[in-house]
Protein backbone atom coordinates (compact mmCIF):
# COMPACT_ATOMS: atom_id res chain seq x y z
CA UNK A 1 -17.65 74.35 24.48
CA UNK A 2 -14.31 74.08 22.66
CA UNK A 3 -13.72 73.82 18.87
CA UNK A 4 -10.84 71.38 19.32
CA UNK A 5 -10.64 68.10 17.31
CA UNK A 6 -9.53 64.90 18.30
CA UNK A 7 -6.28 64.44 17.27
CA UNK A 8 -7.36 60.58 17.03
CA UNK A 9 -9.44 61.37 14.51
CA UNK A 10 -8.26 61.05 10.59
CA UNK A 11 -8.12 64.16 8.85
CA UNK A 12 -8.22 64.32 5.20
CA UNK A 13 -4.16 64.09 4.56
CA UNK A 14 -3.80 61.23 6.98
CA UNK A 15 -6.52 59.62 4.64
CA UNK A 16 -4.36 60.04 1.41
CA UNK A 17 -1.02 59.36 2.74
CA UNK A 18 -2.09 55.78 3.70
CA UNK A 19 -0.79 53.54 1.13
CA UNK A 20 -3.36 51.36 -1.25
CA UNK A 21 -0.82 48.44 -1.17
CA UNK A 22 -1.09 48.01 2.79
CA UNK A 23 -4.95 48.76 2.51
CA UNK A 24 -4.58 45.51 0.17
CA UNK A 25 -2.37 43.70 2.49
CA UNK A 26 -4.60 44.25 5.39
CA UNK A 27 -8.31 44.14 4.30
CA UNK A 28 -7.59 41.81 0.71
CA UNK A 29 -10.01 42.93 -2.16
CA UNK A 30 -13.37 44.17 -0.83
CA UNK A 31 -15.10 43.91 -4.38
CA UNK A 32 -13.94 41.50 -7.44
CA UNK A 33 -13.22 43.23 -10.30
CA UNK A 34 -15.58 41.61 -12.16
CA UNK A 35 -18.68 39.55 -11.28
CA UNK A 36 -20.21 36.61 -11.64
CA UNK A 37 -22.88 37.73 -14.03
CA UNK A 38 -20.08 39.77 -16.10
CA UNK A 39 -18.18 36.26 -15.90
CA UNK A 40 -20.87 34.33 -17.32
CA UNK A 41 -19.89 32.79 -20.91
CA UNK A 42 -21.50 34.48 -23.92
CA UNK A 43 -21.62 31.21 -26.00
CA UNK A 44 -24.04 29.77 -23.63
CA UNK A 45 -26.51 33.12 -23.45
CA UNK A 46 -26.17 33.29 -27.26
CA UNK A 47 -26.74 29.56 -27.68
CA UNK A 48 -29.50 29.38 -25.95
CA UNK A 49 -32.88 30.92 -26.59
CA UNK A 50 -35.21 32.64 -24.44
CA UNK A 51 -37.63 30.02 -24.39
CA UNK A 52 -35.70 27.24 -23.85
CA UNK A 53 -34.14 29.01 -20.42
CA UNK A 54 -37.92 29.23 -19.46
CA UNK A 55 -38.52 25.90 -19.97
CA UNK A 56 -35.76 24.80 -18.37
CA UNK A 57 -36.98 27.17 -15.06
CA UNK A 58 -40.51 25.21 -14.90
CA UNK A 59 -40.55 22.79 -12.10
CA UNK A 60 -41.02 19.27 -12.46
CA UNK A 61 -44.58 19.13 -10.97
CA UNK A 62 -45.76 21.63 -13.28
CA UNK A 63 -44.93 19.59 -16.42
């Protein structure tokens, strides 16, 4: 058994000599910077109470 590597694989300095802005081009932006839930509008959470969100969550047949 031989304790060659492929020379195929990636080593480490291959890995940080690729450039970010082809990584972009290639694969676009795997995660937003910011989410939905960071989005979300504070006037409407602060606007709104607790309660009436839960009333608002109760199905119609449930009245």
């Amino acid at each position: 058994m031989s304790d060659s590597s492929d020379p195929n694989e990636p080593t480490s300095t291959n890995r940080r000599s690729i450039d970010p802005s082809i990584l972009a081009r290639v694969f676009g932006d795997v995660l937003p910077d910011r989410t939905s839930d960071e989005i979300s509008s504070m006037s409407t959470a602060e606007s709104d109470s607790g309660d009436e969100w839960i009333r608002r969550q109760v199905p119609p047949h449930h009245g």
